[in-house]
PDB file of N, CA and C in Angstrom:
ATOM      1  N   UNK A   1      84.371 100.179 108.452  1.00  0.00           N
ATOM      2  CA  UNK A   1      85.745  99.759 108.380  1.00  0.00           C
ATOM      3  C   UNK A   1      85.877  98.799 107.203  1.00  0.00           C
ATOM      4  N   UNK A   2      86.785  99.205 106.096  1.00  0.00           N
ATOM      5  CA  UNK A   2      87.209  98.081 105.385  1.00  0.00           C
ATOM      6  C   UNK A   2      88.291  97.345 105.544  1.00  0.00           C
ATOM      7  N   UNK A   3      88.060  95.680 105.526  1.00  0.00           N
ATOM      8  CA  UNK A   3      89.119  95.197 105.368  1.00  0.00           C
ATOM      9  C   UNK A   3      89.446  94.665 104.194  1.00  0.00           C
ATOM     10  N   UNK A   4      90.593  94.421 104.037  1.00  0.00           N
ATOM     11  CA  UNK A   4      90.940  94.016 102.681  1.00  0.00           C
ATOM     12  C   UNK A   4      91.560  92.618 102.653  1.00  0.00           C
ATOM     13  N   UNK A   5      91.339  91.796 101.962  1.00  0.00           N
ATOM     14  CA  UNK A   5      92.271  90.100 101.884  1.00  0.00           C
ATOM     15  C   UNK A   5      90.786  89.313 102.683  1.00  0.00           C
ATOM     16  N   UNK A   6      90.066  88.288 102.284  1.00  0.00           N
ATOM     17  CA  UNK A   6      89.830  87.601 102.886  1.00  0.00           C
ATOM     18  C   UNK A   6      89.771  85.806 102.879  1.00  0.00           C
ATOM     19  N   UNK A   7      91.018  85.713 101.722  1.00  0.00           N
ATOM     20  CA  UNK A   7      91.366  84.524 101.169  1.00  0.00           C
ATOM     21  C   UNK A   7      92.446  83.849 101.597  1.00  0.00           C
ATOM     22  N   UNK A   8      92.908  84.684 102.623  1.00  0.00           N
ATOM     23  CA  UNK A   8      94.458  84.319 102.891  1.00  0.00           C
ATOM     24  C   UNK A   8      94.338  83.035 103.858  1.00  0.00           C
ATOM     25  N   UNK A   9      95.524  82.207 103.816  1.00  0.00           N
ATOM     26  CA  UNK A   9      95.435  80.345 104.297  1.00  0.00           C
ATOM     27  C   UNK A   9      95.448  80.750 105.752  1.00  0.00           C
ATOM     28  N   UNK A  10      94.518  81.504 106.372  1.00  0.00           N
ATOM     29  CA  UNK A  10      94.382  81.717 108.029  1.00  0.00           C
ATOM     30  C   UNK A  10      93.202  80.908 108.183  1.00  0.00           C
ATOM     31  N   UNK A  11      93.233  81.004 109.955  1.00  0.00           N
ATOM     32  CA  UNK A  11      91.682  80.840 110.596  1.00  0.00           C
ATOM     33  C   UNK A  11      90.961  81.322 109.922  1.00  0.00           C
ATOM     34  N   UNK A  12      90.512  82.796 109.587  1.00  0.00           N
ATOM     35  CA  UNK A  12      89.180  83.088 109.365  1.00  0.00           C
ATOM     36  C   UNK A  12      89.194  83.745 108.086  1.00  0.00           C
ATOM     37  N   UNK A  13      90.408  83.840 107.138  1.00  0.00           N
ATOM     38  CA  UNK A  13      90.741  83.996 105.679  1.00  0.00           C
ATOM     39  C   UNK A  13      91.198  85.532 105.924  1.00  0.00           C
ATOM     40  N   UNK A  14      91.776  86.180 107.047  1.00  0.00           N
ATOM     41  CA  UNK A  14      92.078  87.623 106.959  1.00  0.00           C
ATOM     42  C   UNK A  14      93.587  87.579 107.518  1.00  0.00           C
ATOM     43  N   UNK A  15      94.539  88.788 107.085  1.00  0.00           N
ATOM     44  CA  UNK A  15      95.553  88.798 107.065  1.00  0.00           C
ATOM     45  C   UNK A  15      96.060  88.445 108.809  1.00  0.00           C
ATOM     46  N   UNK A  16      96.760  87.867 109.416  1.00  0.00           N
ATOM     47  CA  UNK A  16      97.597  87.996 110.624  1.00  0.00           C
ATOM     48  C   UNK A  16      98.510  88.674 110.744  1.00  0.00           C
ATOM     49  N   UNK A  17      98.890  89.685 111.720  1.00  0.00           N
ATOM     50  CA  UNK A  17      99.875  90.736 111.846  1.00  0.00           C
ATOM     51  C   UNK A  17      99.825  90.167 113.661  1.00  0.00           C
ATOM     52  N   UNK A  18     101.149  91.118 113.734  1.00  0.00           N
ATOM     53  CA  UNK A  18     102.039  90.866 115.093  1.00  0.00           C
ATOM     54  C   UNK A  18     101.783  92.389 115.751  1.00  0.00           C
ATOM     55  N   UNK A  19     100.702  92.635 115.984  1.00  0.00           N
ATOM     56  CA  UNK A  19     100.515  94.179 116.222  1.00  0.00           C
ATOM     57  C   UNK A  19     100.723  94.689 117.700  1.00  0.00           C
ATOM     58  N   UNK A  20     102.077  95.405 117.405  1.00  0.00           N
ATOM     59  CA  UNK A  20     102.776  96.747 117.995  1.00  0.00           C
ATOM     60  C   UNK A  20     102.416  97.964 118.560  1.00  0.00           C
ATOM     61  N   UNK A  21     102.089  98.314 119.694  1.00  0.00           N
ATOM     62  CA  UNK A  21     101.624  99.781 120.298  1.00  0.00           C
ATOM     63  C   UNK A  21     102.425 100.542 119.726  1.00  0.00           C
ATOM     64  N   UNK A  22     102.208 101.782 118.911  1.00  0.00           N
ATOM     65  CA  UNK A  22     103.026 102.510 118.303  1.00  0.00           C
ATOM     66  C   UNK A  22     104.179 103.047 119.350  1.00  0.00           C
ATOM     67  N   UNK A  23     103.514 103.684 120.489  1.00  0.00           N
ATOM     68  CA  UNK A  23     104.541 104.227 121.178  1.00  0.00           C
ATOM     69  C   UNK A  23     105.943 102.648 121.600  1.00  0.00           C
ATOM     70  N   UNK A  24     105.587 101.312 122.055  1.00  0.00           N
ATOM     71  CA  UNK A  24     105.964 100.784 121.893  1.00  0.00           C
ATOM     72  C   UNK A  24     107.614 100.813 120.744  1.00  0.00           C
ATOM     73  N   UNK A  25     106.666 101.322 119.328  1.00  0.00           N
ATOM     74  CA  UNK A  25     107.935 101.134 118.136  1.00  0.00           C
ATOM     75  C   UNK A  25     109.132 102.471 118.158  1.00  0.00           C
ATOM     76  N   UNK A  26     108.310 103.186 118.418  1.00  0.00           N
ATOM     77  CA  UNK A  26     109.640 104.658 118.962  1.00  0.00           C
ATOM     78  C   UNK A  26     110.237 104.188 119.772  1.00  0.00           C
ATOM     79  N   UNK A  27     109.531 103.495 121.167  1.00  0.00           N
ATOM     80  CA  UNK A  27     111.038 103.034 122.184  1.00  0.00           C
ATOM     81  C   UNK A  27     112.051 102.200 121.783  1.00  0.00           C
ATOM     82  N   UNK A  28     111.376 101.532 121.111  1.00  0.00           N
ATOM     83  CA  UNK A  28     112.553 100.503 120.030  1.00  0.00           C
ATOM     84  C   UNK A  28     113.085 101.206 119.575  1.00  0.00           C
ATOM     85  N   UNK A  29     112.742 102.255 118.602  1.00  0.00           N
ATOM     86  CA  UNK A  29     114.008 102.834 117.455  1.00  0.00           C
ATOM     87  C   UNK A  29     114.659 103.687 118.419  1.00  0.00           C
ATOM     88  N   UNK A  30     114.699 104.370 119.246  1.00  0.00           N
ATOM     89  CA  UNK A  30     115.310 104.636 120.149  1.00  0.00           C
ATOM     90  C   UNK A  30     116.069 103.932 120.644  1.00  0.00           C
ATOM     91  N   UNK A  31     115.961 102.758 121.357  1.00  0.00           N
ATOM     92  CA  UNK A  31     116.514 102.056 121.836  1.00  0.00           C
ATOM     93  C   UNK A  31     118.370 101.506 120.646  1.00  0.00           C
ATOM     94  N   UNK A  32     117.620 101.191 119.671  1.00  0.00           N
ATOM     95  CA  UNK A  32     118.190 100.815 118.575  1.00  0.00           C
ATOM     96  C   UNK A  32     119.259 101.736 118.385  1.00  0.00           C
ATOM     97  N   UNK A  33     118.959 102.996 117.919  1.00  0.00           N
ATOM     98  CA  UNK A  33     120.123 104.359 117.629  1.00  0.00           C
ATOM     99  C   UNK A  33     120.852 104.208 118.974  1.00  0.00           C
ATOM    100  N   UNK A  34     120.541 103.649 120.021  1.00  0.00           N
ATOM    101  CA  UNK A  34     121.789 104.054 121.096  1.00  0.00           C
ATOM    102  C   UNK A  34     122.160 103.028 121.294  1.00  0.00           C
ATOM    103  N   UNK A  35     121.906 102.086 120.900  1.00  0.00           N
ATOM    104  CA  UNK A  35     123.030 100.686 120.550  1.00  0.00           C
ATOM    105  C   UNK A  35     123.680 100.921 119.397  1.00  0.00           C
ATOM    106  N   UNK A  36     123.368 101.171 118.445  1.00  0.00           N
ATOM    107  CA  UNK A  36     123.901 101.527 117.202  1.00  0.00           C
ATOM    108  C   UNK A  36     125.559 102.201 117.504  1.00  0.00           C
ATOM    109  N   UNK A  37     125.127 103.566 117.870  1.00  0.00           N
ATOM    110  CA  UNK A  37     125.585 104.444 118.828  1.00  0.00           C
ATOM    111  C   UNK A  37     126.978 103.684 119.299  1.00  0.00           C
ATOM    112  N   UNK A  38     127.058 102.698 120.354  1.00  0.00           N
ATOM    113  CA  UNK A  38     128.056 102.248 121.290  1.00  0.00           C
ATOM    114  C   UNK A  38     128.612 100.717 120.526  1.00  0.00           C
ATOM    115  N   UNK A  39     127.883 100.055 119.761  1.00  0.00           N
ATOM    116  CA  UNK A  39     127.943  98.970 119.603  1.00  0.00           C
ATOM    117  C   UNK A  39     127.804  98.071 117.960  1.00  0.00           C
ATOM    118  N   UNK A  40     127.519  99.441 117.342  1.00  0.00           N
ATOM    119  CA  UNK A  40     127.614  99.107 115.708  1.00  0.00           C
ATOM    120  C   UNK A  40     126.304  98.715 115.199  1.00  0.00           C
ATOM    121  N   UNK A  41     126.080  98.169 114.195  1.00  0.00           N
ATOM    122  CA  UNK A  41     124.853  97.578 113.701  1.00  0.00           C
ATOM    123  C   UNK A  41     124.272  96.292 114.082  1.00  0.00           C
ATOM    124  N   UNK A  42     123.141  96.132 114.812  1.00  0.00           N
ATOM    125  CA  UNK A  42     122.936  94.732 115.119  1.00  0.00           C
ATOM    126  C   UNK A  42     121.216  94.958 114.386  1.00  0.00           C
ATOM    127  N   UNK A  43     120.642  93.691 114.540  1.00  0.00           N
ATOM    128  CA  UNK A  43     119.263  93.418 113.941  1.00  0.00           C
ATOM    129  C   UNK A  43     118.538  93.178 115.075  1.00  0.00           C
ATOM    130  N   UNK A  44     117.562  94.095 115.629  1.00  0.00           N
ATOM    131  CA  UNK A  44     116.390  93.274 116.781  1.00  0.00           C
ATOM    132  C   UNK A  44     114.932  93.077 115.855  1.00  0.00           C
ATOM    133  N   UNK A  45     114.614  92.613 116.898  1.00  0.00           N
ATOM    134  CA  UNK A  45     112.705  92.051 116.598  1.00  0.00           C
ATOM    135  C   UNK A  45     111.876  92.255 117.791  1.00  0.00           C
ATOM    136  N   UNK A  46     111.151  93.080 117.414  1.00  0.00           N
ATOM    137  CA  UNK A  46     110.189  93.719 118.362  1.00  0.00           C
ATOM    138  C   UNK A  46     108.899  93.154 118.567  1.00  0.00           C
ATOM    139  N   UNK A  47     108.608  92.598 117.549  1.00  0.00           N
ATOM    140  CA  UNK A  47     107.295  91.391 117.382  1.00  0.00           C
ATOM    141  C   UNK A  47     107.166  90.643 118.826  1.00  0.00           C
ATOM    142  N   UNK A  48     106.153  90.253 119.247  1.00  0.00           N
ATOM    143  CA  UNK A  48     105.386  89.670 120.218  1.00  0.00           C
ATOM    144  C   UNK A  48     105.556  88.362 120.138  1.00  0.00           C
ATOM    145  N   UNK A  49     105.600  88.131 118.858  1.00  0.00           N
ATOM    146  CA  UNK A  49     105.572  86.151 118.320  1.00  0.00           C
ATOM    147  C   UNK A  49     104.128  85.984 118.598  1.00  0.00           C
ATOM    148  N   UNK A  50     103.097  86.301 118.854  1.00  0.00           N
ATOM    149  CA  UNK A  50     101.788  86.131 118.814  1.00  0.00           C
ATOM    150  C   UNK A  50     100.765  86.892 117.738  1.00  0.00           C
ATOM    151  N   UNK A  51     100.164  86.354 116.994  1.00  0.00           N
ATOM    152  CA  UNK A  51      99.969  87.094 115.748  1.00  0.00           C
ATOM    153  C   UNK A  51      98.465  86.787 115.296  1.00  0.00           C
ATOM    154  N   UNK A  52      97.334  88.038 115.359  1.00  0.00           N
ATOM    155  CA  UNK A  52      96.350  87.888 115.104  1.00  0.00           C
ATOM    156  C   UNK A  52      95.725  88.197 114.012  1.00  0.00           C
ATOM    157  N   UNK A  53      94.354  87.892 113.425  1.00  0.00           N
ATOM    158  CA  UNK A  53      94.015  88.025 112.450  1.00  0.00           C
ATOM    159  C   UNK A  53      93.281  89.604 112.517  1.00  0.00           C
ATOM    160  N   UNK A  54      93.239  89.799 111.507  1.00  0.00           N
ATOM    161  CA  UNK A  54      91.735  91.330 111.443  1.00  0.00           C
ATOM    162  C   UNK A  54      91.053  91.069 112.071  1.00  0.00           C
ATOM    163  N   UNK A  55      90.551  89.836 111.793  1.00  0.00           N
ATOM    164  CA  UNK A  55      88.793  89.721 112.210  1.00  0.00           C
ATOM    165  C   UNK A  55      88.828  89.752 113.663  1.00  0.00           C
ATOM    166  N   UNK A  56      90.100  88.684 114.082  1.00  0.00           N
ATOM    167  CA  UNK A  56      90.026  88.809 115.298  1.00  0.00           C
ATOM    168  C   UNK A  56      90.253  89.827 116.305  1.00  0.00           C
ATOM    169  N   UNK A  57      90.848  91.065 115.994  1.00  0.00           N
ATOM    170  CA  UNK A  57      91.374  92.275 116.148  1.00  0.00           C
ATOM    171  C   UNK A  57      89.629  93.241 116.529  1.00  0.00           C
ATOM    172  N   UNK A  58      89.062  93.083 115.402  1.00  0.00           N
ATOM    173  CA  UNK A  58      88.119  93.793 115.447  1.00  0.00           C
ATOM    174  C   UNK A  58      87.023  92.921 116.292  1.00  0.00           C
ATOM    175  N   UNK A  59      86.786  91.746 116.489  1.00  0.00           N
ATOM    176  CA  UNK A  59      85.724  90.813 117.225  1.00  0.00           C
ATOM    177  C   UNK A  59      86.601  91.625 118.764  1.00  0.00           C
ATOM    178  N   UNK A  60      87.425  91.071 118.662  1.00  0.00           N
ATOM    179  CA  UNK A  60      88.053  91.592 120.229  1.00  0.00           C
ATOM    180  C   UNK A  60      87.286  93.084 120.660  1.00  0.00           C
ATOM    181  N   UNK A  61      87.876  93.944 119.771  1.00  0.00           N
ATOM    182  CA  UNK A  61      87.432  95.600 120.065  1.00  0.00           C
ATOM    183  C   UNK A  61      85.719  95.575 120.281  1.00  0.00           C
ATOM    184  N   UNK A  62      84.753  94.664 119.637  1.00  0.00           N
ATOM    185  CA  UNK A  62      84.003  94.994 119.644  1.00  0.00           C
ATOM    186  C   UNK A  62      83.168  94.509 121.229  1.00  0.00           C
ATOM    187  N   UNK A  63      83.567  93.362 121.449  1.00  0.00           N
ATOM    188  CA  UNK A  63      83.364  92.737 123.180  1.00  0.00           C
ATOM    189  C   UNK A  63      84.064  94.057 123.662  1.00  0.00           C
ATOM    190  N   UNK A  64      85.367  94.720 123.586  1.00  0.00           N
ATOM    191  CA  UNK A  64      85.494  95.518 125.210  1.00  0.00           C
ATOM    192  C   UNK A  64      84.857  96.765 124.919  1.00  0.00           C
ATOM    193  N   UNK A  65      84.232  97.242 123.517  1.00  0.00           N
ATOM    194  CA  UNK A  65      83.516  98.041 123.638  1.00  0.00           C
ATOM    195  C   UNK A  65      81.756  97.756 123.955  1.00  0.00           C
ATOM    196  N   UNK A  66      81.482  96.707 123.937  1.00  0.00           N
ATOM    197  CA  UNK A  66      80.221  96.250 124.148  1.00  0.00           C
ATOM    198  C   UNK A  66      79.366  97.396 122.718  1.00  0.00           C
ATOM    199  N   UNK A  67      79.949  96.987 121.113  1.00  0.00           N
ATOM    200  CA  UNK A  67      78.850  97.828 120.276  1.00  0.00           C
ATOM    201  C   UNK A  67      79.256  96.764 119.301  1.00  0.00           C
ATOM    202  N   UNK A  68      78.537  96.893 118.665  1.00  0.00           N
ATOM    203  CA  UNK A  68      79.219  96.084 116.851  1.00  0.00           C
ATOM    204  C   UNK A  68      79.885  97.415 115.743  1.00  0.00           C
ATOM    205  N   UNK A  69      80.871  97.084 115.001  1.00  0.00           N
ATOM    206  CA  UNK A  69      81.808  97.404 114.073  1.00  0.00           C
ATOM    207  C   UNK A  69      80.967  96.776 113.082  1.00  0.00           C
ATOM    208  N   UNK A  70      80.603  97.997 112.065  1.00  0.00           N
ATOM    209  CA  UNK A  70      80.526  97.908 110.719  1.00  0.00           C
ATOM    210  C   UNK A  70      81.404  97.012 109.908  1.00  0.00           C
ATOM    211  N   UNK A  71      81.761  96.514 109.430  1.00  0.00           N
ATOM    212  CA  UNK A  71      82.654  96.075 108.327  1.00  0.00           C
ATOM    213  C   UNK A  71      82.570  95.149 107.750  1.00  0.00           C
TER     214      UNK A  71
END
């Protein structure tokens, strides 16, 4: 696995993202077109407000898989 950025002003110098279950982001845009739909244009935010790094993303995966990740 490559990651890329490891300079950035975080904990462990890797990017932080607010990461989204994809199926998650279809129910949103869904959701969205049928407000749209009845109620005009509004702006939501689907974000969690909790926001992790790579490293930590991949340290995580690698405890519930019990293996180590290359990267």
């Amino acid at each position: 696995m490559n990651i890329f950025g490891g300079d950035y002003e975080t904990r462990d110098g890797t990017g932080v993202r607010d990461y989204v279950h994809v199926v998650d982001l279809a129910d949103a845009h869904i959701k969205a077109v049928e407000q749209f739909k009845t109620n005009g244009y509004k702006v939501f935010n689907i974000g969690t407000g909790n926001g992790y790094s790579v490293l930590e993303v991949v340290h995580t995966y690698q405890k519930v898989i019990n293996r180590p990740i290359k990267h």
